[in-house]
Structure formats: structure tokens, C-alpha cells
Protein backbone atom coordinates (compact mmCIF):
# COMPACT_ATOMS: atom_id res chain seq x y z
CA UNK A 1 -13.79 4.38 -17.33
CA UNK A 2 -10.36 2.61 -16.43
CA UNK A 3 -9.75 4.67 -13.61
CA UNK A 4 -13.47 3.99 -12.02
CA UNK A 5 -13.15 0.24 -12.39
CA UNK A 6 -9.40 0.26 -11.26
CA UNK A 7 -10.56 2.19 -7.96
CA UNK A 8 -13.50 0.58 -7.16
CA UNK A 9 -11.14 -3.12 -7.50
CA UNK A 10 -8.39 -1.28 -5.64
CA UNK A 11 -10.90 -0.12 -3.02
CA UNK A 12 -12.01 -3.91 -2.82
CA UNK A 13 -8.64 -5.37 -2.73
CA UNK A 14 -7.09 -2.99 0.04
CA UNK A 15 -10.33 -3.83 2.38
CA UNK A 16 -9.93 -7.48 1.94
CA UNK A 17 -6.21 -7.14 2.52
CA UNK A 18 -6.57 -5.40 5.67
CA UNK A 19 -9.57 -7.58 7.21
CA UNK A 20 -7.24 -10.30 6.49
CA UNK A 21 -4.51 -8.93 8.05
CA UNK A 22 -6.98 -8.18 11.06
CA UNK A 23 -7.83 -11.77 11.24
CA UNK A 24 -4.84 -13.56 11.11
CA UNK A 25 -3.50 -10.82 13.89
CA UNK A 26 -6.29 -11.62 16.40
CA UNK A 27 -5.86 -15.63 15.04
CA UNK A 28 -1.90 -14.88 16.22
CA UNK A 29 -2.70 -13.08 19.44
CA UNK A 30 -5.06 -15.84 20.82
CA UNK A 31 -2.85 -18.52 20.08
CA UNK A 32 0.13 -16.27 21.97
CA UNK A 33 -1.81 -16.00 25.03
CA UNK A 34 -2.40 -19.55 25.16
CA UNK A 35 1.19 -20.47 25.56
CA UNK A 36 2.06 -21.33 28.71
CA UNK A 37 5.80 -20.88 29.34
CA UNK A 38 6.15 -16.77 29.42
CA UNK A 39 9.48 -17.22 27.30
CA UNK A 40 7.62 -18.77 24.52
CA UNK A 41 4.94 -16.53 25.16
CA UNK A 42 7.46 -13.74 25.08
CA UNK A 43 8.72 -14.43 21.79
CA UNK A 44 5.68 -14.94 20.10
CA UNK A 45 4.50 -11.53 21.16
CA UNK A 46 7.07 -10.21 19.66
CA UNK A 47 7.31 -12.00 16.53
CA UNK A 48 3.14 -10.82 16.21
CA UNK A 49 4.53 -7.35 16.38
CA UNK A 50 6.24 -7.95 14.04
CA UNK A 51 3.86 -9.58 11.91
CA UNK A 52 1.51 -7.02 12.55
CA UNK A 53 4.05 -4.30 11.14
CA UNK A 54 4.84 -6.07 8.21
CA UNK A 55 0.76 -6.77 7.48
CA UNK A 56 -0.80 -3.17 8.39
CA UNK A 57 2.67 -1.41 6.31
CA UNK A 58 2.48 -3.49 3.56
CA UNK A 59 -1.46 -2.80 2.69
CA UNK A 60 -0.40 0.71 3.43
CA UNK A 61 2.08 0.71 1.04
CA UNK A 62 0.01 -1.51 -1.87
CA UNK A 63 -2.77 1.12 -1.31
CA UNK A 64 -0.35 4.35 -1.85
CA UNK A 65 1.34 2.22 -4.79
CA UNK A 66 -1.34 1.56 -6.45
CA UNK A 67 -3.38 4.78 -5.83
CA UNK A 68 -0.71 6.45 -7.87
CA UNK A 69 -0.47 4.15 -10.41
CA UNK A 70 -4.14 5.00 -10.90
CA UNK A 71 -3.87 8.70 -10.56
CA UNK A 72 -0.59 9.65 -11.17
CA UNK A 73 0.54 11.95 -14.09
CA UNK A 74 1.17 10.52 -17.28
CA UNK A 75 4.49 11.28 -19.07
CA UNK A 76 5.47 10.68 -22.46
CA UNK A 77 8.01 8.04 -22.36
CA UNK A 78 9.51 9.36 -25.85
CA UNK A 79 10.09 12.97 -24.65
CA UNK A 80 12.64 13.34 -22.39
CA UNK A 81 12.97 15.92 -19.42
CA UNK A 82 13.88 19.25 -21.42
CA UNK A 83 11.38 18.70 -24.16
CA UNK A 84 9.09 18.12 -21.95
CA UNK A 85 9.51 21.33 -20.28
CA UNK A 86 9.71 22.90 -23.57
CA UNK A 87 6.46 21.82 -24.93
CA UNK A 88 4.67 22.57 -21.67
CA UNK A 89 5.47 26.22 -21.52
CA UNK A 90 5.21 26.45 -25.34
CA UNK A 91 1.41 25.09 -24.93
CA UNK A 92 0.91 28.28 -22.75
CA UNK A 93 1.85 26.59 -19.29
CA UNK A 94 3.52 28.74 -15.95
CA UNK A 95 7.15 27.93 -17.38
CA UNK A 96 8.09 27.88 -13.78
């Protein structure tokens, strides 16, 4: 039941994210193209690339984080690599 309601508010919060990054990018690019001087207007386009990198990557990367926080294999935290291993292919796992 966790992982349901923790995917369904993960799903939420990386739409939101990236319809606000959407917004404030098309917010940034018509206030760049109403600059007048072409230097300014120069710069700002490329500080909105960069802004636009930083946005669209860092929604990427919340959404990968957090999908395998959600999904990702659980490990003991007591056991430590080798008994790990040892109790996996003792409970009739590959052993590979």
C-alpha cells in the first residue's frame, strides 16, 4: 500500500515539477525576446539555456531518485555483503 500511495504522489510531484519548469521557461524566453540590445539579449539566451538544463535535468533526476527509492531492492542493513550472498544461495537462489 506504501508503494501505491508513494507512486501515485511521486507521479503528482514530477508533473507539477515539470509544468513548472515549462512555465517559468516560456515566462524566461518572452521576457529574453523583449530585450532590446542583442548583447543583453544574448546573454539572457544563454543563461535560459542554462536554466532550462538545470530545470528539465533536475526533475529528471528527482524522478529516477525517487523511482528507486520506491522500487529498489531492499537490503538488510545488519548483514553485510558475504552473508548476504550466503543466505541467498543457502535459501535455494542461482549462487551466481
Amino acid at each position: 500500500m506504501k508503494k501505491i500511495v508513494a507512486s501515485i504522489v511521486t507521479t503528482i510531484l514530477i508533473v507539477a515539477m515539470t509544468l513548472g519548469a515549462m512555465y517559468i521557461l516560456v515566462w524566461a524566453t518572452i521576457k529574453v525576446t523583449s530585450l532590446k540590445s542583442p548583447l543583453h539579449r544574448a546573454g539572457a539566451m544563454g543563461a535560459e539555456l542554462l536554466l532550462g538544463v538545470v530545470l528539465l535535468l533536475g526533475t529528471t533526476w528527482l524522478a529516477t531518485h525517487l523511482a528507486v527509492r520506491i522500487f529498489g531492492a531492499k537490503e538488510s542493513p545488519s548483514l553485510g555483503s558475504s552473508e548476504a550472498l550466503s543466505k541467498s544461495s543457502s535459501a535455494g537462489g542461482s549462487g551466481v
